[in-house]
PDB file of N, CA and C in Angstrom:
ATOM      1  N   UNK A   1     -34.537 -15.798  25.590  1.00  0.00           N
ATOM      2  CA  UNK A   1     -33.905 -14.833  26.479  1.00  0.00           C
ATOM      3  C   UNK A   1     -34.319 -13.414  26.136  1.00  0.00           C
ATOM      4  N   UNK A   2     -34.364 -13.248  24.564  1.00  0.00           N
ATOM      5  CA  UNK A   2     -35.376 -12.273  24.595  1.00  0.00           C
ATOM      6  C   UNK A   2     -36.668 -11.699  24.954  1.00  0.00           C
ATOM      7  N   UNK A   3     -37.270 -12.764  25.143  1.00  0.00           N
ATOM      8  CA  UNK A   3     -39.021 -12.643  25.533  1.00  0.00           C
ATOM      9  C   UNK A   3     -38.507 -11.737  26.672  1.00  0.00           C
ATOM     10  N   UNK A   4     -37.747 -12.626  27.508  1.00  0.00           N
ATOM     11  CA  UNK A   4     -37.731 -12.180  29.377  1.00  0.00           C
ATOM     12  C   UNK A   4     -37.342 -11.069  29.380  1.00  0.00           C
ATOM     13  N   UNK A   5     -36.515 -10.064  28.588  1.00  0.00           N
ATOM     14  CA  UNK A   5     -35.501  -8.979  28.345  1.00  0.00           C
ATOM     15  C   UNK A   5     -36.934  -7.587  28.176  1.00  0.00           C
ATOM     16  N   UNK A   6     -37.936  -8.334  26.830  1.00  0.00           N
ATOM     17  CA  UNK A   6     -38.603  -7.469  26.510  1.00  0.00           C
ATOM     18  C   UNK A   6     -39.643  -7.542  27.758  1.00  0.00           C
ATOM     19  N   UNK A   7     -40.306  -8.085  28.067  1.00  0.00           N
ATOM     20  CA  UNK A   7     -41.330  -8.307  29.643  1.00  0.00           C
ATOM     21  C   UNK A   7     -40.749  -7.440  30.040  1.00  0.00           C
ATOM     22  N   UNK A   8     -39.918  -7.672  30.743  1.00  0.00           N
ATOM     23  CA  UNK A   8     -39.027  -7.211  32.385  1.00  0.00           C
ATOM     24  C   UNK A   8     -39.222  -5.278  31.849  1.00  0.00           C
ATOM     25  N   UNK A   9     -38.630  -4.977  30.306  1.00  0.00           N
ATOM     26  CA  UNK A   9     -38.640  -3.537  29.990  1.00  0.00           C
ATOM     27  C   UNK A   9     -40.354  -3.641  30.159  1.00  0.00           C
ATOM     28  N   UNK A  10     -40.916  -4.093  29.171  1.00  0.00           N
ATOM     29  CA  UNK A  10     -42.545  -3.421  29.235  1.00  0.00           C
ATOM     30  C   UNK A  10     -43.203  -3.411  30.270  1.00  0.00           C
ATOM     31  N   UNK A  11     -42.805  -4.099  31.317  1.00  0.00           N
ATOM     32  CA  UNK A  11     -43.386  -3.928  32.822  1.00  0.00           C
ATOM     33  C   UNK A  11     -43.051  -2.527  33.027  1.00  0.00           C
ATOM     34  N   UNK A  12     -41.555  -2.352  33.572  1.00  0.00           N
ATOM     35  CA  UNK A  12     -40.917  -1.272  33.772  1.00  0.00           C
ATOM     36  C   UNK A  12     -41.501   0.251  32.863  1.00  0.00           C
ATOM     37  N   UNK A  13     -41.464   0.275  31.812  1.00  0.00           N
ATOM     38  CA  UNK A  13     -42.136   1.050  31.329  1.00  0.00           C
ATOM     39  C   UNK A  13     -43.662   1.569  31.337  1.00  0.00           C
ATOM     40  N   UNK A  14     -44.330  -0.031  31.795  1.00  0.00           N
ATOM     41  CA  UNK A  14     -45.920   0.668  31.937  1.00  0.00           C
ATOM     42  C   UNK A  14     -46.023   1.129  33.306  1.00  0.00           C
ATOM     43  N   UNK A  15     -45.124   0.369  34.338  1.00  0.00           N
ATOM     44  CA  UNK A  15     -45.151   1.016  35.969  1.00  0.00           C
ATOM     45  C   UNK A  15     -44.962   2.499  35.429  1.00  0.00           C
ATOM     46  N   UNK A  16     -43.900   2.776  34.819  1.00  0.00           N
ATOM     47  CA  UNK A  16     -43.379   4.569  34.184  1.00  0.00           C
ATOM     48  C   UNK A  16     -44.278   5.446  33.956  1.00  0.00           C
ATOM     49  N   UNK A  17     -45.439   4.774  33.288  1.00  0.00           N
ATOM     50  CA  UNK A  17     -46.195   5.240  32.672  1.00  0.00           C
ATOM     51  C   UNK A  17     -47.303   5.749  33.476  1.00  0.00           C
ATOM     52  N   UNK A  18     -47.626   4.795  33.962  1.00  0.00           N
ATOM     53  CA  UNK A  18     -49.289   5.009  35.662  1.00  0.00           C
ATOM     54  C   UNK A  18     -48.183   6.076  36.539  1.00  0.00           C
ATOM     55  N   UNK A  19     -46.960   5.983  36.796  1.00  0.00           N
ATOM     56  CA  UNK A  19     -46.370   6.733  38.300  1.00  0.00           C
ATOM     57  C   UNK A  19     -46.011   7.713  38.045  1.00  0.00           C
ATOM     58  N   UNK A  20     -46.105   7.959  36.286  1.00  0.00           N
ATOM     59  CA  UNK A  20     -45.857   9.476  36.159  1.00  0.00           C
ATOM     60  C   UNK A  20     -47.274  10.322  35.592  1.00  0.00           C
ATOM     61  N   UNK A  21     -47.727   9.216  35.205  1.00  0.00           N
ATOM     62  CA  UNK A  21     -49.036  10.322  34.059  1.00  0.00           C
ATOM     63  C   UNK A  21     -48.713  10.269  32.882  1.00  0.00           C
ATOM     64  N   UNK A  22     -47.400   9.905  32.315  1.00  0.00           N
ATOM     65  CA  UNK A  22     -46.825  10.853  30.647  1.00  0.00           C
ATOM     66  C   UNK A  22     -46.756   9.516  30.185  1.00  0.00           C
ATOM     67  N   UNK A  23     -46.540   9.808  28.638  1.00  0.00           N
ATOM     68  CA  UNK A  23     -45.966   8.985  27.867  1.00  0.00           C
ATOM     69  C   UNK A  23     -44.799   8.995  27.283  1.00  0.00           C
ATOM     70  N   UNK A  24     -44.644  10.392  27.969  1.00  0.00           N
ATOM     71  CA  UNK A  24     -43.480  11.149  27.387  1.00  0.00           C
ATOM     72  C   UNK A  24     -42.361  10.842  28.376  1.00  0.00           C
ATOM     73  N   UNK A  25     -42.432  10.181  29.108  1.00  0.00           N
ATOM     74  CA  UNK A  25     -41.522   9.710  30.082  1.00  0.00           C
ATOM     75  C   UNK A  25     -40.922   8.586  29.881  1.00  0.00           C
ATOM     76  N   UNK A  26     -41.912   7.633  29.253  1.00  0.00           N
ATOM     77  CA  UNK A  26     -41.796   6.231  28.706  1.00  0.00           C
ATOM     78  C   UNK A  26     -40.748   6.186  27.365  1.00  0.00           C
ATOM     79  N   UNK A  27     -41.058   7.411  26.553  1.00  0.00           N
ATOM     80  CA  UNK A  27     -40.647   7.787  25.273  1.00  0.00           C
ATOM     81  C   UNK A  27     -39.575   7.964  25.447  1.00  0.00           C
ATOM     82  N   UNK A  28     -38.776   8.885  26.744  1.00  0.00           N
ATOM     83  CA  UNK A  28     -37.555   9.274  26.659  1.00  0.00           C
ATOM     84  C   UNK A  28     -36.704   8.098  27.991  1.00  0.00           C
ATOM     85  N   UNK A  29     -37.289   7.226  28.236  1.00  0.00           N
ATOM     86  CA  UNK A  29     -36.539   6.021  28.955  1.00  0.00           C
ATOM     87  C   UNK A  29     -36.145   4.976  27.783  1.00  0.00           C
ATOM     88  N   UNK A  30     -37.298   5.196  27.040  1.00  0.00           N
ATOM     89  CA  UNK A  30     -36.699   4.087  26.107  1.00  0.00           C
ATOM     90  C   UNK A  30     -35.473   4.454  24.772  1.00  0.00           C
ATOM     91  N   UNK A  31     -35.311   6.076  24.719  1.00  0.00           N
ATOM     92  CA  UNK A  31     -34.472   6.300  23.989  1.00  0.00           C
ATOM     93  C   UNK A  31     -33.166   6.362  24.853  1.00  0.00           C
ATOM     94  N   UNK A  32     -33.117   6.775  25.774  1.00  0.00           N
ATOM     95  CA  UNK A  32     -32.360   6.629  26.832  1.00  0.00           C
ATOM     96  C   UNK A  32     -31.650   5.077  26.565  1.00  0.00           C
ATOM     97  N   UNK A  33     -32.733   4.051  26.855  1.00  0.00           N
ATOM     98  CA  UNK A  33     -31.855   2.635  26.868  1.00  0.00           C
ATOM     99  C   UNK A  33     -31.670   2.342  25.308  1.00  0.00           C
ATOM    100  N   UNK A  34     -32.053   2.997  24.432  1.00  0.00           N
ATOM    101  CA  UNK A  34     -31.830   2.383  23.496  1.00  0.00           C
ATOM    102  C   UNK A  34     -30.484   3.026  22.752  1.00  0.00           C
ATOM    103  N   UNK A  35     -30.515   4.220  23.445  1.00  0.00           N
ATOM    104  CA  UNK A  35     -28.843   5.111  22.845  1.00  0.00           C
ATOM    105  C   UNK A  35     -27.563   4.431  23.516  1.00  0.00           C
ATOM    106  N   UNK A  36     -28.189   3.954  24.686  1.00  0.00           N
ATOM    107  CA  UNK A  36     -27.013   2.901  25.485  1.00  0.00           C
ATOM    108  C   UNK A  36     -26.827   1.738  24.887  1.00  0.00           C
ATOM    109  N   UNK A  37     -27.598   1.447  24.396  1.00  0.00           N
ATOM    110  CA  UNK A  37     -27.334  -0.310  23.828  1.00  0.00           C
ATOM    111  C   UNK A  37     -26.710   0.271  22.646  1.00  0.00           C
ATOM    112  N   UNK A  38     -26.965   1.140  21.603  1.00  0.00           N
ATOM    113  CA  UNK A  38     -26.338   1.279  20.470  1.00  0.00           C
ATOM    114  C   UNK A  38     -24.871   1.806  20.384  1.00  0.00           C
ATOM    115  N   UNK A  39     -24.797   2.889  22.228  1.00  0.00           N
ATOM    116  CA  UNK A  39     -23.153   2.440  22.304  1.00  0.00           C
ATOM    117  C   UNK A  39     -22.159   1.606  22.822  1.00  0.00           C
ATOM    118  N   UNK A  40     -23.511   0.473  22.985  1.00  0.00           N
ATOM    119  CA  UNK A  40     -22.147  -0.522  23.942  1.00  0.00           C
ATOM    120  C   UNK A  40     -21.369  -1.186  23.094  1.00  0.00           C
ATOM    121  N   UNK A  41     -23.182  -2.277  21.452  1.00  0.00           N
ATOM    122  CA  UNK A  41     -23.056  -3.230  21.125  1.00  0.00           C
ATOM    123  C   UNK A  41     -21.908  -2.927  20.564  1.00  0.00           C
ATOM    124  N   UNK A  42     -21.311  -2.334  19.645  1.00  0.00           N
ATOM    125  CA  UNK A  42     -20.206  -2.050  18.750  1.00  0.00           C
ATOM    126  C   UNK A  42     -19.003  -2.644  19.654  1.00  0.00           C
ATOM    127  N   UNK A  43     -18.964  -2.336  20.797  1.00  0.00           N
ATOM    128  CA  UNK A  43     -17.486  -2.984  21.301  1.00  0.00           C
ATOM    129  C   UNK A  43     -17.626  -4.302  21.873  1.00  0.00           C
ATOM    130  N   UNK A  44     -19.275  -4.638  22.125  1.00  0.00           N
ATOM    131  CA  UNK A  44     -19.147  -6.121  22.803  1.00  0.00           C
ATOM    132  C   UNK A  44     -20.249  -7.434  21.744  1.00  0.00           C
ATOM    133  N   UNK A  45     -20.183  -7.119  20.477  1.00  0.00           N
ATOM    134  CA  UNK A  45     -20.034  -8.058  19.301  1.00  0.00           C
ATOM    135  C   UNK A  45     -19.162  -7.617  17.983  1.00  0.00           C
ATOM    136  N   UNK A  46     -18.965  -8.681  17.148  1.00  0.00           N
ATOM    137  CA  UNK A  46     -18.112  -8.585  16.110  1.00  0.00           C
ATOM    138  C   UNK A  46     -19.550  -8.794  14.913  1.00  0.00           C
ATOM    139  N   UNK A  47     -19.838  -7.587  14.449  1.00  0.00           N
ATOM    140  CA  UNK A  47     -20.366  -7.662  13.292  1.00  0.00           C
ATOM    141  C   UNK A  47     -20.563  -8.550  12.117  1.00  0.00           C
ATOM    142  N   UNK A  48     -19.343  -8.828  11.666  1.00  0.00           N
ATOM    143  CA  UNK A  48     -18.452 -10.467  10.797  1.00  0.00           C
ATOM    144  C   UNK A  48     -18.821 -11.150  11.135  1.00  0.00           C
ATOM    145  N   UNK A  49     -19.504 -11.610  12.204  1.00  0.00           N
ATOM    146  CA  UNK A  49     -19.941 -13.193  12.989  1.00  0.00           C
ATOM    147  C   UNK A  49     -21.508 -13.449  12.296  1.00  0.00           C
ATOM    148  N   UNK A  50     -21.955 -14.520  12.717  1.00  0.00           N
ATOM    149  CA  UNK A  50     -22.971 -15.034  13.086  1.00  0.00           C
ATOM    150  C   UNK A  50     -23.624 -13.566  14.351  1.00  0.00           C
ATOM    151  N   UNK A  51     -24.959 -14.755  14.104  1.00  0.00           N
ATOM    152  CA  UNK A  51     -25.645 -13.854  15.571  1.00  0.00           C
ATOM    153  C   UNK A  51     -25.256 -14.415  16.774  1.00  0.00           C
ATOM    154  N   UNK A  52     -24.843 -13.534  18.106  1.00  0.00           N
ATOM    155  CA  UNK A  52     -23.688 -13.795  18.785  1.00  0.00           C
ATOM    156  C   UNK A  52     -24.549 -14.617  19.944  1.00  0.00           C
ATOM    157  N   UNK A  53     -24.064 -14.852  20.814  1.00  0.00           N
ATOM    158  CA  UNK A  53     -24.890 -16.142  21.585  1.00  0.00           C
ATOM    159  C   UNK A  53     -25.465 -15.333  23.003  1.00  0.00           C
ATOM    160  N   UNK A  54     -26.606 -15.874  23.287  1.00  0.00           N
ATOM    161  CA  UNK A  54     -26.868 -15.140  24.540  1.00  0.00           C
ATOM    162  C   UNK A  54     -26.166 -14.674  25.264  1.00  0.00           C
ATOM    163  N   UNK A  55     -26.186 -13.589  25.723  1.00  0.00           N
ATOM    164  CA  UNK A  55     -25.746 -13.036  27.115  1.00  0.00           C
ATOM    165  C   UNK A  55     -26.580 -12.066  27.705  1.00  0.00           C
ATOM    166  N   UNK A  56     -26.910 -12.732  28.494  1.00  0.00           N
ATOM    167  CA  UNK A  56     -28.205 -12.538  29.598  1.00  0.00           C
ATOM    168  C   UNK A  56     -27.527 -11.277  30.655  1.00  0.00           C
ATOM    169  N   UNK A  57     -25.984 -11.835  31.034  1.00  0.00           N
ATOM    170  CA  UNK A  57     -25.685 -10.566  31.937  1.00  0.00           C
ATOM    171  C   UNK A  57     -25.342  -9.467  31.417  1.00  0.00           C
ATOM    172  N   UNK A  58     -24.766  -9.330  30.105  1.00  0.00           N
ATOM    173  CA  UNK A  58     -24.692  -7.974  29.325  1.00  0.00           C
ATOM    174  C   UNK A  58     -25.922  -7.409  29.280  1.00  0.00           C
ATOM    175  N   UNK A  59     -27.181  -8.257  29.251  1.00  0.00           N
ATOM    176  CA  UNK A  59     -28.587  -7.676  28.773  1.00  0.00           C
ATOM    177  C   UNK A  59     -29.178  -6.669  30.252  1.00  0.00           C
ATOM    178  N   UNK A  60     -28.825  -7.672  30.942  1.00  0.00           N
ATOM    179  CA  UNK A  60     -29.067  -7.143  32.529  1.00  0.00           C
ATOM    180  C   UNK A  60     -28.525  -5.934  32.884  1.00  0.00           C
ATOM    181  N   UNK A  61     -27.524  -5.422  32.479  1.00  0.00           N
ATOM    182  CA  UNK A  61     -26.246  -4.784  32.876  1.00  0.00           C
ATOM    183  C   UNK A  61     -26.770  -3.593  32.028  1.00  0.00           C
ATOM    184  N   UNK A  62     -26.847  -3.876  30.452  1.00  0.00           N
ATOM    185  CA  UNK A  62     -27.216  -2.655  29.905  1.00  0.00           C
ATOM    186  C   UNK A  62     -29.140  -2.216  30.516  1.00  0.00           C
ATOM    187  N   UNK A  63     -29.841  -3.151  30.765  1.00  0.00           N
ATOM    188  CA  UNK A  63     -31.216  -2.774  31.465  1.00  0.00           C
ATOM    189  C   UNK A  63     -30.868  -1.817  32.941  1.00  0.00           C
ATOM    190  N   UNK A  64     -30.136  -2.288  33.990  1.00  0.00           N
ATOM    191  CA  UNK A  64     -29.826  -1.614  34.766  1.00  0.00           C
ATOM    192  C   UNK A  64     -29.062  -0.419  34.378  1.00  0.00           C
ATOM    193  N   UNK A  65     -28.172  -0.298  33.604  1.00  0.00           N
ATOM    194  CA  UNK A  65     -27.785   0.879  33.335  1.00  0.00           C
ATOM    195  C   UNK A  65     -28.800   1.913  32.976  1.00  0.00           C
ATOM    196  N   UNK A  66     -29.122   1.355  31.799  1.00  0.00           N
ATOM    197  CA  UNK A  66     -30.559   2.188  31.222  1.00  0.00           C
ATOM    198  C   UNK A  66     -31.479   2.847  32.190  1.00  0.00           C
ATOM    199  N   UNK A  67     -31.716   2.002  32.961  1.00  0.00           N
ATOM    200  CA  UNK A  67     -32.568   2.491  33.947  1.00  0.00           C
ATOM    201  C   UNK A  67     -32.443   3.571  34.923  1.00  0.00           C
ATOM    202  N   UNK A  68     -31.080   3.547  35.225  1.00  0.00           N
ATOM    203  CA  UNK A  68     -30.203   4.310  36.190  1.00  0.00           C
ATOM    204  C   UNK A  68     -30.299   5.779  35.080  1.00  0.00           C
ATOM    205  N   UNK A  69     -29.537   5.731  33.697  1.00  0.00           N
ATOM    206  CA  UNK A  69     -29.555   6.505  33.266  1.00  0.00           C
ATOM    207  C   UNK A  69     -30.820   7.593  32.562  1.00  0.00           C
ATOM    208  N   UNK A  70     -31.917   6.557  32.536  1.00  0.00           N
ATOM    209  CA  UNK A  70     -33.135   7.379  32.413  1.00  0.00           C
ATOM    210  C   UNK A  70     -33.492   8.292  33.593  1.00  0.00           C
ATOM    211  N   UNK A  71     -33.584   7.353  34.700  1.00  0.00           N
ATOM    212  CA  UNK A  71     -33.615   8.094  35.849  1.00  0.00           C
ATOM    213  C   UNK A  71     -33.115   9.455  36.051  1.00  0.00           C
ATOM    214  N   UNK A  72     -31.835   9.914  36.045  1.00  0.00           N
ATOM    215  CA  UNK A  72     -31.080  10.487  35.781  1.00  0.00           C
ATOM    216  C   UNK A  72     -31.843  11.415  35.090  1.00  0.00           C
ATOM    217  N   UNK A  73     -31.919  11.062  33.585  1.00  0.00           N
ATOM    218  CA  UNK A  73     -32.575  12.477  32.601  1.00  0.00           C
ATOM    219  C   UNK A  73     -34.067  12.615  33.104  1.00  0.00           C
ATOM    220  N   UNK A  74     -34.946  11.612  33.450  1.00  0.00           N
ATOM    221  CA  UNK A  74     -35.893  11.865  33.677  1.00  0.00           C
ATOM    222  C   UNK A  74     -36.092  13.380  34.909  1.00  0.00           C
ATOM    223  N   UNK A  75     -35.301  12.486  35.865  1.00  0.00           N
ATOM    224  CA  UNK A  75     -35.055  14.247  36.919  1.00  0.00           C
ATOM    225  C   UNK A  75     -34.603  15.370  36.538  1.00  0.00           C
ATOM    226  N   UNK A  76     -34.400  15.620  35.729  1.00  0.00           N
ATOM    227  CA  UNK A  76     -33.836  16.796  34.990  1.00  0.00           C
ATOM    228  C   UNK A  76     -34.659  17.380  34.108  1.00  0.00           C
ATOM    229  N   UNK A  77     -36.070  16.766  33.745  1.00  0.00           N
ATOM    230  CA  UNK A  77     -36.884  17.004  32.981  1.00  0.00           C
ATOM    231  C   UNK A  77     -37.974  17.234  34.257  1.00  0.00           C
ATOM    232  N   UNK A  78     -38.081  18.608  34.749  1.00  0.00           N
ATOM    233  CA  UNK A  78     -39.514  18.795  35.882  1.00  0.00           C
ATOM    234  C   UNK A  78     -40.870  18.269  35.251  1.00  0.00           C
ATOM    235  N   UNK A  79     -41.384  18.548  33.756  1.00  0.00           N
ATOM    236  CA  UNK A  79     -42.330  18.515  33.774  1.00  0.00           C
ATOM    237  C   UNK A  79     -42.970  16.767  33.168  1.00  0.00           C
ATOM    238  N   UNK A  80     -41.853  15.796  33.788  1.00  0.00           N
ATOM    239  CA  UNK A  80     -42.195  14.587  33.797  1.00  0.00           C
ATOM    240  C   UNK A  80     -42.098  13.961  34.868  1.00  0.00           C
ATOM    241  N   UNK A  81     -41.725  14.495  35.979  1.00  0.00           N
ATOM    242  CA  UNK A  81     -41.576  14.190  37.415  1.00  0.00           C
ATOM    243  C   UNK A  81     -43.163  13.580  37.968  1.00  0.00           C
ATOM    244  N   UNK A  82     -43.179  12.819  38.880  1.00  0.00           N
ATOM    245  CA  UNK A  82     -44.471  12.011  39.218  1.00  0.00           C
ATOM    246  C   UNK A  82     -45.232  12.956  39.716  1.00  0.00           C
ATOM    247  N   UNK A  83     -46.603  12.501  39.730  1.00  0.00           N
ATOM    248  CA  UNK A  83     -47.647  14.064  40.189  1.00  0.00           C
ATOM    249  C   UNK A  83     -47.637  13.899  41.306  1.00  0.00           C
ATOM    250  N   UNK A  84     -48.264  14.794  42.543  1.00  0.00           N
ATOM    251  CA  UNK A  84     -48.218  14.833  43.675  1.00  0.00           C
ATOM    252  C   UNK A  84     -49.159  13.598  44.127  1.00  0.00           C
ATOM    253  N   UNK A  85     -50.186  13.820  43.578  1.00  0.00           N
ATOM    254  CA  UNK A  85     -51.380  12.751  44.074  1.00  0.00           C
ATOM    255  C   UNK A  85     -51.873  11.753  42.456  1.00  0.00           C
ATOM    256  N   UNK A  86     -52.141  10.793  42.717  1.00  0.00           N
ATOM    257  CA  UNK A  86     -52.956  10.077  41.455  1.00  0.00           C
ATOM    258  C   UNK A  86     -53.348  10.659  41.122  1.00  0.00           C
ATOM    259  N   UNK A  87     -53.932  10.410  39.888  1.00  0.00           N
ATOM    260  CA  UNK A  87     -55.291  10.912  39.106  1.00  0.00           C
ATOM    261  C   UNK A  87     -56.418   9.902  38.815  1.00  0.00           C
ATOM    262  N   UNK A  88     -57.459  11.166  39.702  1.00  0.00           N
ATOM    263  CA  UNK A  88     -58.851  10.310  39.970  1.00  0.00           C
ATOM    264  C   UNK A  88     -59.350   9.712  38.892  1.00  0.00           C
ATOM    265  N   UNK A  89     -59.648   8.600  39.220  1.00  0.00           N
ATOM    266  CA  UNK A  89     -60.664   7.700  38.008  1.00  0.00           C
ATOM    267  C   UNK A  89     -61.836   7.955  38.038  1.00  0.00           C
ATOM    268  N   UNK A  90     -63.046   8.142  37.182  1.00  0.00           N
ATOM    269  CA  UNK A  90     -64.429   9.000  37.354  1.00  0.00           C
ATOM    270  C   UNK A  90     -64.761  10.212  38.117  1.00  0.00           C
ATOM    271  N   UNK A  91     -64.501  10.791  37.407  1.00  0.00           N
ATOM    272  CA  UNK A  91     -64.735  12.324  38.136  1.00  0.00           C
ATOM    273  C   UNK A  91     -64.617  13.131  37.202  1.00  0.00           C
TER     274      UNK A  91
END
């Protein structure tokens, strides 16, 4: 369930990557989802346990969030906003 979790982000992130130009866009989506997951997990596992058992829709839930919320900072950051036109290949 992890494989599919990490795919689904590294897709998402390399689309990020070609539709903006930056890497720096990629850089701050993924801190973005990763400051979200570090404030969810604390209230939705018990530390004391074992490793806790899949949950695919929490994973989903915090990916969509993430996403929403990068979005979000990403627009607020002009100079990572998508370029007007591609950038030419050979030239």
């Amino acid at each position: 369930y992890r494989t599919l979790f990490t795919l689904v982000l590294g897709l998402a992130l390399g689309f990020l990557r070609v539709r903006t130009g930056s890497l720096a866009a990629c850089v701050v989506a993924h801190a973005v989802l990763n400051a979200l997951t570090f404030a969810v997990v604390p209230f939705a596992d018990d530390p004391s346990q074992g490793l806790p058992d899949p949950r695919p829709a929490l994973g989903l839930g915090l990916l969509l969030a993430g996403s929403a919320a990068s979005w979000i900072v990403l627009r607020q950051l002009p100079s990572l906003t998508p370029p007007t036109a591609p950038p030419r290949l050979g030239t």
